[in-house]
Protein backbone atom coordinates (compact mmCIF):
# COMPACT_ATOMS: atom_id res chain seq x y z
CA UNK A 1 0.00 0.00 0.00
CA UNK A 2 2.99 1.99 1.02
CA UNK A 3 4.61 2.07 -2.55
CA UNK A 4 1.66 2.64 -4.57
CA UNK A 5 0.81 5.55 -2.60
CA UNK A 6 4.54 6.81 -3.43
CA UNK A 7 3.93 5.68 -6.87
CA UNK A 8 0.88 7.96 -7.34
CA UNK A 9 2.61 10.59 -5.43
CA UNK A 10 5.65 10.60 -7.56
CA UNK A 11 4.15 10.40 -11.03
CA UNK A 12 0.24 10.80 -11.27
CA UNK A 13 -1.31 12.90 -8.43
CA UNK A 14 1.40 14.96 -7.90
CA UNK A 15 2.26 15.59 -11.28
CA UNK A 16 -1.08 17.21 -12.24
CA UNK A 17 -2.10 18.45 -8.55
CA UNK A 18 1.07 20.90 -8.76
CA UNK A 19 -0.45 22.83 -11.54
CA UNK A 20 -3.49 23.23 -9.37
CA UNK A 21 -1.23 23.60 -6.58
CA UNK A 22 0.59 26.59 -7.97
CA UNK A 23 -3.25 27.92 -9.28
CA UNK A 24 -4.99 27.91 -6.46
CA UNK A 25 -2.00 28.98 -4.38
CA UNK A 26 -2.02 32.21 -6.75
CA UNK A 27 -5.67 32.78 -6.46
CA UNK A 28 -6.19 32.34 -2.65
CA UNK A 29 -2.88 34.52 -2.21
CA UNK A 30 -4.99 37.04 -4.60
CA UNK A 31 -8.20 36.57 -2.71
CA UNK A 32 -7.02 37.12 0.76
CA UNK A 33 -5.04 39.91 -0.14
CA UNK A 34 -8.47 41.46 -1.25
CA UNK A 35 -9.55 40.42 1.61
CA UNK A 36 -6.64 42.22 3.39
CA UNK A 37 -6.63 45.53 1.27
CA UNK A 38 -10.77 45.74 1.82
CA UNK A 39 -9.69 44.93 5.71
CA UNK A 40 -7.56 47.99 5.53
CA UNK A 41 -8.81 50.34 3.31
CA UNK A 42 -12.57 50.10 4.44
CA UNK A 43 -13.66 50.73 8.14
CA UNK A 44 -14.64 47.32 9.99
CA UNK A 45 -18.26 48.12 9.60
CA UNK A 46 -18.01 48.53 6.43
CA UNK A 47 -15.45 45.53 5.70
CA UNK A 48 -18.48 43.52 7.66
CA UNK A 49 -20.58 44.47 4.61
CA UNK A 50 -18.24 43.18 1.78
CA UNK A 51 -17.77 40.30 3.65
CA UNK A 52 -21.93 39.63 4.47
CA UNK A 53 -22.05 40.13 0.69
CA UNK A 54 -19.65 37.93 -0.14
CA UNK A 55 -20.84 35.14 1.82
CA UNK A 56 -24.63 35.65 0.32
CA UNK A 57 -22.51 35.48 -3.01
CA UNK A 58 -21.17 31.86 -2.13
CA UNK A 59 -25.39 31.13 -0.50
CA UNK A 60 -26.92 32.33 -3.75
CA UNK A 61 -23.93 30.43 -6.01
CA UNK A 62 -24.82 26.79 -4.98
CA UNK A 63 -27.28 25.97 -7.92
CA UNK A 64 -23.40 27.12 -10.16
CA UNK A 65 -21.43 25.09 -7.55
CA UNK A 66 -23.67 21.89 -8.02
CA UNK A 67 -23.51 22.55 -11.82
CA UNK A 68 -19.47 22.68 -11.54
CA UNK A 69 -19.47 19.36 -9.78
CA UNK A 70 -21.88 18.13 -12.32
CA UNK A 71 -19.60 18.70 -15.44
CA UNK A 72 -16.80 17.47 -13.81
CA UNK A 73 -17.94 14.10 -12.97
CA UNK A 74 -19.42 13.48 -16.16
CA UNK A 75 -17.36 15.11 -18.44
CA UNK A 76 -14.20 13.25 -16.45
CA UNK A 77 -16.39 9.86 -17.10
CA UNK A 78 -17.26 10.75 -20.80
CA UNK A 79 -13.37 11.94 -21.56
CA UNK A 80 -12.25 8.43 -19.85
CA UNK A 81 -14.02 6.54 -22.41
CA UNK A 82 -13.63 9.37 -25.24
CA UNK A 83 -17.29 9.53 -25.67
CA UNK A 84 -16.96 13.32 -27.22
CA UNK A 85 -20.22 12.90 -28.25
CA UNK A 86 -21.73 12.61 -25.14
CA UNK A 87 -19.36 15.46 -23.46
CA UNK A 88 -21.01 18.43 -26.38
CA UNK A 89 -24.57 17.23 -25.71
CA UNK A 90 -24.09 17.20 -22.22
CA UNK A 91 -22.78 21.06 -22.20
CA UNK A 92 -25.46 22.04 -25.01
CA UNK A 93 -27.96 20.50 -22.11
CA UNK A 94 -26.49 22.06 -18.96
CA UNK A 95 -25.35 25.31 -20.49
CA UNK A 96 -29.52 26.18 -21.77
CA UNK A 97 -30.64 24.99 -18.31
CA UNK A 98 -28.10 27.23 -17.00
CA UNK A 99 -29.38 30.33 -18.93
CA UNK A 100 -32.70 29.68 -18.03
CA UNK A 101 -32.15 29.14 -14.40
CA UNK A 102 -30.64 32.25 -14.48
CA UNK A 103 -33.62 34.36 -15.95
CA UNK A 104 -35.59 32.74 -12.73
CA UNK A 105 -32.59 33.44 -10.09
CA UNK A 106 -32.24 37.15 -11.40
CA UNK A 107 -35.82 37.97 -10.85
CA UNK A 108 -36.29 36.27 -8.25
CA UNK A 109 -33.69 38.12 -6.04
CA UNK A 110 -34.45 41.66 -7.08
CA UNK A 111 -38.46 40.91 -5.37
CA UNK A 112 -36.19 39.73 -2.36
CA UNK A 113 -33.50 42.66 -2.34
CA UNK A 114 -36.08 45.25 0.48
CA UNK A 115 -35.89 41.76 2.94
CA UNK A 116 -32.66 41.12 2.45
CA UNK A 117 -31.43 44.50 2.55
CA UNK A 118 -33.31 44.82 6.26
CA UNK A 119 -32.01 41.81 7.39
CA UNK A 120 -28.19 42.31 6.74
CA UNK A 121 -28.57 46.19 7.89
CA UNK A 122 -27.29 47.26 4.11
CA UNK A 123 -28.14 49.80 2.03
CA UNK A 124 -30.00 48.53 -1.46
CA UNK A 125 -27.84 49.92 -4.15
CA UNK A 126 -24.92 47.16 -3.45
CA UNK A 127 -27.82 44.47 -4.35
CA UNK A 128 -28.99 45.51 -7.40
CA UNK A 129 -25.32 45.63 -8.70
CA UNK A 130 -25.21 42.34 -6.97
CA UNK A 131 -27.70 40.36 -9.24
CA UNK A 132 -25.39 40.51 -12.18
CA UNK A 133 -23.35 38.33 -10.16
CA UNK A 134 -25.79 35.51 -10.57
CA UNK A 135 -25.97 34.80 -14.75
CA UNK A 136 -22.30 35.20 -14.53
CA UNK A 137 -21.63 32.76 -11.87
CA UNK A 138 -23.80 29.70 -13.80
CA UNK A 139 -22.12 30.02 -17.20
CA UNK A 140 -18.97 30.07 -15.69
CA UNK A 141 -19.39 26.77 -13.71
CA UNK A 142 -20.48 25.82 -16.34
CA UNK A 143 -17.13 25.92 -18.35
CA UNK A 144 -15.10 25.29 -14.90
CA UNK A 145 -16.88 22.19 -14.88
CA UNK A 146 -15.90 21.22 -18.18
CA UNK A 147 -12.04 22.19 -17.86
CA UNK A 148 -11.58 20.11 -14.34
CA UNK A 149 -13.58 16.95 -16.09
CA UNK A 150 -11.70 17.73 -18.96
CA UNK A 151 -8.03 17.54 -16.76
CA UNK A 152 -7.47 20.90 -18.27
CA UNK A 153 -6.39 22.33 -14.79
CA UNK A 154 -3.86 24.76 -16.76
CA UNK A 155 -6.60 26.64 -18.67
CA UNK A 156 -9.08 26.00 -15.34
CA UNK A 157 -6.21 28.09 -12.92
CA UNK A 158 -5.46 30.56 -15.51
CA UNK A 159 -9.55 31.63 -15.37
CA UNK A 160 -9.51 31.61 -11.69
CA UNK A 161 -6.46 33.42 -11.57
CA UNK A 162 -8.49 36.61 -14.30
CA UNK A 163 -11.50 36.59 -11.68
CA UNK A 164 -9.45 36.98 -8.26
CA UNK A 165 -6.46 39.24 -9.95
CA UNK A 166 -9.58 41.95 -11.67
CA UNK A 167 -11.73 42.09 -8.57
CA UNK A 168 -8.51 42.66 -6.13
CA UNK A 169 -6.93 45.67 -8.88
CA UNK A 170 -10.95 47.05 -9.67
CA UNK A 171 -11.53 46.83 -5.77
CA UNK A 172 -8.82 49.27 -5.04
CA UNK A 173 -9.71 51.78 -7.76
CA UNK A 174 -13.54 51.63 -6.89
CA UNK A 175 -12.81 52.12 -3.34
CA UNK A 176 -10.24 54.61 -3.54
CA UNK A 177 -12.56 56.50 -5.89
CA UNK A 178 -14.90 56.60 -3.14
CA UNK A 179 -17.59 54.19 -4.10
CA UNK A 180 -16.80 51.89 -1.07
CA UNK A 181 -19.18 48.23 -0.87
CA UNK A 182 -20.69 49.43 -4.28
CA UNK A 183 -17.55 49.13 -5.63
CA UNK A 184 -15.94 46.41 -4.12
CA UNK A 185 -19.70 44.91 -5.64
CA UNK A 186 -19.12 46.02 -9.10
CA UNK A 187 -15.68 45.06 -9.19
CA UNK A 188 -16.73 41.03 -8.27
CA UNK A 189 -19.58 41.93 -11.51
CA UNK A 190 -16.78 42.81 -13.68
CA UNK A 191 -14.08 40.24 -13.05
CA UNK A 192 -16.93 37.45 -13.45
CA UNK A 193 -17.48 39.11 -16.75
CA UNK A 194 -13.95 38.38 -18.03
CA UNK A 195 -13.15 35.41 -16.17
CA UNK A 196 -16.43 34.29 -17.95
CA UNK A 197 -15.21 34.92 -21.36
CA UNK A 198 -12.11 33.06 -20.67
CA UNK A 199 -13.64 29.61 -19.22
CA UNK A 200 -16.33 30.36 -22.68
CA UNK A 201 -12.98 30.47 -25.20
CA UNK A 202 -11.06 27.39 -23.77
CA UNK A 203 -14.45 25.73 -24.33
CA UNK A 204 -15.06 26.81 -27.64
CA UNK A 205 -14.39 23.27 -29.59
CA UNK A 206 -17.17 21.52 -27.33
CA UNK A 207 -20.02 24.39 -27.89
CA UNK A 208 -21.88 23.81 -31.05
CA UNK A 209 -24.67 26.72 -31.12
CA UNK A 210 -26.83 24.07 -33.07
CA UNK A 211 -27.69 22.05 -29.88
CA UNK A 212 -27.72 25.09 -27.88
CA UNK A 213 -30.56 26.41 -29.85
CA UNK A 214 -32.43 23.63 -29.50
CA UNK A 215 -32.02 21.46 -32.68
CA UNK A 216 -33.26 17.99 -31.74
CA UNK A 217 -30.10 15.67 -31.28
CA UNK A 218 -29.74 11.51 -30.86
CA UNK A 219 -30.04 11.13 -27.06
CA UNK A 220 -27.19 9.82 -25.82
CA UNK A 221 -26.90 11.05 -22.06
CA UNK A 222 -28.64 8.81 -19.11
CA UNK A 223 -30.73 12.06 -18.47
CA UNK A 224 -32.78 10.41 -15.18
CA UNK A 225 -28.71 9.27 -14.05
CA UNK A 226 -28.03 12.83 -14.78
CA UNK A 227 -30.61 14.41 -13.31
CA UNK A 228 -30.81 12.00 -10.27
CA UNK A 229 -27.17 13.70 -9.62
CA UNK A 230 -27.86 17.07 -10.14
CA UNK A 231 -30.54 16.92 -7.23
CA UNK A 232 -27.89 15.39 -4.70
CA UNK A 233 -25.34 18.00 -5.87
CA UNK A 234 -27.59 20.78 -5.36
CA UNK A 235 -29.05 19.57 -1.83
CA UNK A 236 -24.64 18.72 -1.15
CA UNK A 237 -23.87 21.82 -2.38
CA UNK A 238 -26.66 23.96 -0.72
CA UNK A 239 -26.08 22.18 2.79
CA UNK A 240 -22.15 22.44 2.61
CA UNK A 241 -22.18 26.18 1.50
CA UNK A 242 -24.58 27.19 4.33
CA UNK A 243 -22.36 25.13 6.67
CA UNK A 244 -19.30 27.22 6.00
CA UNK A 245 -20.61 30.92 5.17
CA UNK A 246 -23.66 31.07 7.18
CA UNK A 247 -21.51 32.02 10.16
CA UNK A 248 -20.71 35.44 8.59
CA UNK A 249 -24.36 36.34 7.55
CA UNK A 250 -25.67 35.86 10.94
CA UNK A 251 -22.81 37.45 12.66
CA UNK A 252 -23.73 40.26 10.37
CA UNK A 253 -27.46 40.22 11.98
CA UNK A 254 -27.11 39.48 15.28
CA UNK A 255 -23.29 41.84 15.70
CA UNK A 256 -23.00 44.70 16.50
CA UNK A 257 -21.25 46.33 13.35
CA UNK A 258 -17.69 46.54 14.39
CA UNK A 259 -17.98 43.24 15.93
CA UNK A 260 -19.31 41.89 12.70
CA UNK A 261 -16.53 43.29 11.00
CA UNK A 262 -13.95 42.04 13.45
CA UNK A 263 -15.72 38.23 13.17
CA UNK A 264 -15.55 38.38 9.45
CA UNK A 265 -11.83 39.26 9.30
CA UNK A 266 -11.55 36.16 12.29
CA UNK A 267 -13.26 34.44 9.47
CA UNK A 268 -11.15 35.26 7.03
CA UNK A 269 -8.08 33.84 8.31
CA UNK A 270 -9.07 30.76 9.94
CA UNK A 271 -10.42 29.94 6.69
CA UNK A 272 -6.93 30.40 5.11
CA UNK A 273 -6.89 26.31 7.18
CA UNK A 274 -9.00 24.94 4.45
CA UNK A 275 -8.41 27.32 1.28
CA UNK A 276 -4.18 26.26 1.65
CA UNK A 277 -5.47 22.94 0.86
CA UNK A 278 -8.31 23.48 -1.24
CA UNK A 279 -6.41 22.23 -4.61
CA UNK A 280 -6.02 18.92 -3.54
CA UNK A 281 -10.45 18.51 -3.72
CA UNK A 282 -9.64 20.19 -7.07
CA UNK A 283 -7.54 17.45 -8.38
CA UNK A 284 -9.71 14.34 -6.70
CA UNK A 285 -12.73 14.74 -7.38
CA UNK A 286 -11.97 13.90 -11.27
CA UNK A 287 -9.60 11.13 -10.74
CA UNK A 288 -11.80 9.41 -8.01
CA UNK A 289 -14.86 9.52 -10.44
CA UNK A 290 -12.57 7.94 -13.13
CA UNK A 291 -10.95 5.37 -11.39
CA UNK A 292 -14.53 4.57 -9.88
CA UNK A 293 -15.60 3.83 -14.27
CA UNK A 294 -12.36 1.85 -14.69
CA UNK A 295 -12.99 0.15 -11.72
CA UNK A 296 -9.57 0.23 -10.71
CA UNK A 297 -10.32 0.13 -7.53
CA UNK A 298 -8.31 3.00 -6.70
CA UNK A 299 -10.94 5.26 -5.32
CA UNK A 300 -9.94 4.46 -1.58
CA UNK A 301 -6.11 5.34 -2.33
CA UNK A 302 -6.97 8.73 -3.67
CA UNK A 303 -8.98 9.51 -0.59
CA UNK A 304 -5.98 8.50 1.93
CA UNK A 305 -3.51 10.54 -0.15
CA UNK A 306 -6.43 13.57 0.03
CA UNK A 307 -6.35 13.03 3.94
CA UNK A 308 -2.56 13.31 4.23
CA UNK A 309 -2.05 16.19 2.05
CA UNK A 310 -5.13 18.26 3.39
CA UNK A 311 -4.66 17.38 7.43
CA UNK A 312 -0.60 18.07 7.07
CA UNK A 313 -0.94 21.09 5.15
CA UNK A 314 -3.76 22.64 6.77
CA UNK A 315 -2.63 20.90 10.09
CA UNK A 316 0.37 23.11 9.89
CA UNK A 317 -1.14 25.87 8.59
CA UNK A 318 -3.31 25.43 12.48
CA UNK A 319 -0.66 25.06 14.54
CA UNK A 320 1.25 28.05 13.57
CA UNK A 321 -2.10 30.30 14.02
CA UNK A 322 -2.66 28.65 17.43
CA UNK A 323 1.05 29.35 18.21
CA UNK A 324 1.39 32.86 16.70
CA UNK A 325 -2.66 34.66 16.77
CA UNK A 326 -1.09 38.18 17.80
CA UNK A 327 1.09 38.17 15.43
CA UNK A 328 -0.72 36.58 12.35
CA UNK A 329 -3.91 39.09 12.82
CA UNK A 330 -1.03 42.45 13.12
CA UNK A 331 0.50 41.08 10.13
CA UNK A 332 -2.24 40.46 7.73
CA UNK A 333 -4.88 43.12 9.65
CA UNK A 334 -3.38 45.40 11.38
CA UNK A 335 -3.65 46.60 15.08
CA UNK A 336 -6.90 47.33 14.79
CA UNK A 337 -8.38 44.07 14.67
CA UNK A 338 -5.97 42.94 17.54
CA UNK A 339 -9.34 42.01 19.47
CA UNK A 340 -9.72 38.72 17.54
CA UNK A 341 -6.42 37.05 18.74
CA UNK A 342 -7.76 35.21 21.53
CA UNK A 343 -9.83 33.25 19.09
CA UNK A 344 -7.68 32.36 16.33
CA UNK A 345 -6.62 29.60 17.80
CA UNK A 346 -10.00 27.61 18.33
CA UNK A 347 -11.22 28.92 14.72
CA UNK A 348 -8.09 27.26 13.45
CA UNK A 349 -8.82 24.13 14.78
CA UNK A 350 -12.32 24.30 14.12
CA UNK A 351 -11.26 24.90 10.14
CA UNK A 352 -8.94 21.88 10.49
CA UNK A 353 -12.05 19.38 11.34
CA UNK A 354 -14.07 21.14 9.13
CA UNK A 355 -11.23 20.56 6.14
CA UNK A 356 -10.81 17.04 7.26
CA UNK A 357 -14.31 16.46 7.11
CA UNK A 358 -14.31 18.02 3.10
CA UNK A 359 -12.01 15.38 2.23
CA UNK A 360 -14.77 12.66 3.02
CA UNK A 361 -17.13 14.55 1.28
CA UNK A 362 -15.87 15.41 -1.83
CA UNK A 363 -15.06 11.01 -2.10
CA UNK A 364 -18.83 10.67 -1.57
CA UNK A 365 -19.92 13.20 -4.09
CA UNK A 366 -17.59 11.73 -6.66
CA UNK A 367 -18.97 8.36 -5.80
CA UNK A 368 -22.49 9.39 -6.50
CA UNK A 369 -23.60 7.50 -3.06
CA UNK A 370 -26.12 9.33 -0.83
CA UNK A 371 -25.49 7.99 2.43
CA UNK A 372 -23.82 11.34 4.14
CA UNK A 373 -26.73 13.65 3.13
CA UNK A 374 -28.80 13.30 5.98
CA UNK A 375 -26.06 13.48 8.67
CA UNK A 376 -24.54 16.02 6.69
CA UNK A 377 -28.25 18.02 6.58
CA UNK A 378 -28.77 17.23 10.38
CA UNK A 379 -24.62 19.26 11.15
CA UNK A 380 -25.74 22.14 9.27
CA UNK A 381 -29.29 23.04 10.87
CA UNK A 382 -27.34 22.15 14.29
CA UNK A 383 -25.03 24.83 13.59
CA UNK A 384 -27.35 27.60 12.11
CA UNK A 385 -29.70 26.95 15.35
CA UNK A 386 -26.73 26.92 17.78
CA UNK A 387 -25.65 30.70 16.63
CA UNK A 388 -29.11 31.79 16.78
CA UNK A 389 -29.57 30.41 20.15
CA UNK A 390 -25.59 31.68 20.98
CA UNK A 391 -24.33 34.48 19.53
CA UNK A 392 -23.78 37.40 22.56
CA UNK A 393 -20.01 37.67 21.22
CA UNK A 394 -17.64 36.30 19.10
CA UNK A 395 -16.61 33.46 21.70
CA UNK A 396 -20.17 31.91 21.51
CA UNK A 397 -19.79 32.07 18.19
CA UNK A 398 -16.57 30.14 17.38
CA UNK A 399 -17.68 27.97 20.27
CA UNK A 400 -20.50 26.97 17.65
CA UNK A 401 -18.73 26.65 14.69
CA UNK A 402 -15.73 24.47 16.59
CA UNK A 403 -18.57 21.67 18.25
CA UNK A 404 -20.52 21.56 15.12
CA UNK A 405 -17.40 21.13 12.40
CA UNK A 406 -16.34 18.54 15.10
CA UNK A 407 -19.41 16.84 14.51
CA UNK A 408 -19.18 17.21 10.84
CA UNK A 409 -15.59 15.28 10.28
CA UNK A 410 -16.94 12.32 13.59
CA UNK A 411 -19.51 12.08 11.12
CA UNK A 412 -18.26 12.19 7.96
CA UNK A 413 -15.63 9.47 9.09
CA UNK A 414 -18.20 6.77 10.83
CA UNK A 415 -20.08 7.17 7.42
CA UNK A 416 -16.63 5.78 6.07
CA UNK A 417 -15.46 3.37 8.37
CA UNK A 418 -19.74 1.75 8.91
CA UNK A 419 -19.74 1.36 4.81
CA UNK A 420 -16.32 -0.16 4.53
CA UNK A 421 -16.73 -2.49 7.36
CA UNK A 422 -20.44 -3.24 5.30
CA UNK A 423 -18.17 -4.42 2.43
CA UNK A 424 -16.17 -5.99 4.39
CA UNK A 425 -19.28 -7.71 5.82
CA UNK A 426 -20.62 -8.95 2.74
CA UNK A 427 -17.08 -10.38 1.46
CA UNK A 428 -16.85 -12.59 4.26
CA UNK A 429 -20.18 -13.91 3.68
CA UNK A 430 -19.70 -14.47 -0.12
CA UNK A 431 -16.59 -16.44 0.71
């Protein structure tokens, strides 16, 4: 077991995962050091607002995040068998559903903006620059999705890389030219725009504007398969996006401002735990749901190397914010958020279980098996209900989010370790 681990570490995993690696290390350097300039350049009140808005970004994103996951495992499944065919009708499908959904999504939210507006204590204009977040955001999981199914992580970074490097560079002008969380709004609108138009270009051989206008085409895709999938993505994808942003929406409501602004910059770096390691999902989500159509029976390998990569990276990344808070907040947000040092440490560690417990998940949503949605469901309405029972301060806070991602990776591990030892089960009996 020993060697083929090395094996896979030395010429397969590796190999790809450092393009990722050096990606994703680019845009989460980027995206943090938006987070760090907005930190700086905006009062915390303010900075709580960006950061509210961002997180409602990521809430109102899951139907593109499902879609992403989507293309990648079918697309990676298609490629594996060089079924092209199947790859152009599937994008013709998912990229007019996309457009559609949008329409719905877009008008939908502006009837919502007055209640949303009251609840989050922010002025409306920010929102109705907002929406144009939302068309964006669809048709570019869309071609995300087909790049990381495609193994095209080069192409895939470089599109990640336009989105976080325009919104930090239009951030600073909009906000140094005095239009504050408007800007810092418009500035995500624009670099969606051309990050867009990227992901749109690299896809170009696989759109044929035939099928996406409808013409009638041999059906080829398992569309109840498909569709069976898309509803566990979007119920994964809506549960695990509430369970790691909700924290900074109701911090937002139930904060006062400064302290809402001081929780989302705690927020911000304990979250650096899972983003350092957030490549690695990246690269095995594709390779798990290929090995699982080979049936190479490699699927459980990729998921130990996943665990060692994410708990030592991110395990370090914990220790040395655990060690170090006083220092870490001065250097990356200044003396003025000195306040959230005492809870850097517990955030950390809550990030780490919260990381480990990603790992496990993304395996099960490659596998297509349902069995952690319920437990998964039942961690994310215990945390949401534990902040609005607890949420006086910051410390009841973090206390929440550290017992419920806890929970999450206990969980997320028994589901594991019952189904193996089920396999296990059922061999002996065969024999």
């Amino acid at each position: 077991m020993g060697e083929k681990i090395l094996k896979i570490l030395r010429h397969n995993f590796v190999k790809t995962g450092s393009v990722v690696l050096i990606g994703s290390f680019l845009v989460n350097f980027l995206n943090y050091l938006f987070n760090l300039t907005m930190g700086r350049m905006l009062s915390p009140e303010k900075f709580g607002e960006v950061a509210a808005l961002m997180g409602l970004a990521v809430i109102v994103s899951v139907p593109s995040a499902a879609i992403m996951k989507i293309m990648a495992r079918y697309v990676a499944a298609f490629h594996a068998k060089n079924e092209k065919e199947k790859i152009k009708q599937l994008l013709s499908a998912i990229m007019r559903w996309s457009i559609f959904l949008s329409l719905i999504l877009v008008l939908a939210f502006l009837v919502l903006i007055p209640l949303i507006s009251s609840y989050l204590h922010i002025e409306r204009l920010p929102f109705y620059i907002f929406v144009l977040i939302l068309p964006l955001a669809l048709v570019f999981s869309v071609s995300q999705g087909m790049l990381q199914g495609l193994l095209k992580f080069v192409p895939f970074s470089i599109a990640n890389i336009i989105a976080s490097a325009a919104k930090l560079l239009l951030a600073i002008i909009f906000v140094l030219s005095g239009y504050s969380v408007s800007g810092v709004v418009a500035a995500f609108v624009i670099a969606g725009f051309l990050s867009t138009a990227y992901g749109l270009r690299k896809i170009k051989p696989f759109l044929e504007m035939k099928k996406l206008l409808g013409e009638k085409v041999e059906n080829l895709l398992k569309r109840k398969e498909i569709s069976n999938y898309a509803g566990i993505m979007f119920w994964t994808t809506l549960i695990m996006i509430f369970f790691t942003n909700i924290d900074v929406i109701l911090a937002k409501h139930y904060l006062v401002p400064d302290l809402a602004g001081k929780y989302a910059a705690l927020s911000v770096l304990g979250k650096i735990v899972i983003f350092c390691s957030g490549s690695f999902f990246t690269i095995i989500f594709p390779k798990v749901s290929t090995a699982q159509v080979n049936g190479d029976g490699r699927e459980k390998l990729f998921l130990k190397i996943s665990l060692l990569l994410v708990g030592s990276t991110s395990g370090a990344v914990a220790i040395v914010f655990s060690l170090f808070p006083e220092l870490i907040v001065k250097i990356f947000f200044g003396s003025a958020y000195l306040a959230i040092a005492p809870y850097l440490g517990l955030f950390s560690l809550a990030m780490l279980f919260g990381v480990l417990g990603q790992a496990f998940l993304n395996y099960y949503m490659a596998l297509n098996t349902k069995s952690y949605l319920y437990p998964m469901t039942f961690v994310t309405i215990f945390q949401i209900v534990a902040i609005a029972l607890f949420h006086s301060d910051i410390q009841q806070i973090v206390n929440c989010i550290l017992l419920s991602n806890f929970i999450y990776f206990v969980i997320m591990a028994m589901t594991y370790l019952m189904k193996k030892t089920t396999v296990l089960q059922k061999e002996k009996l065969s024999i």
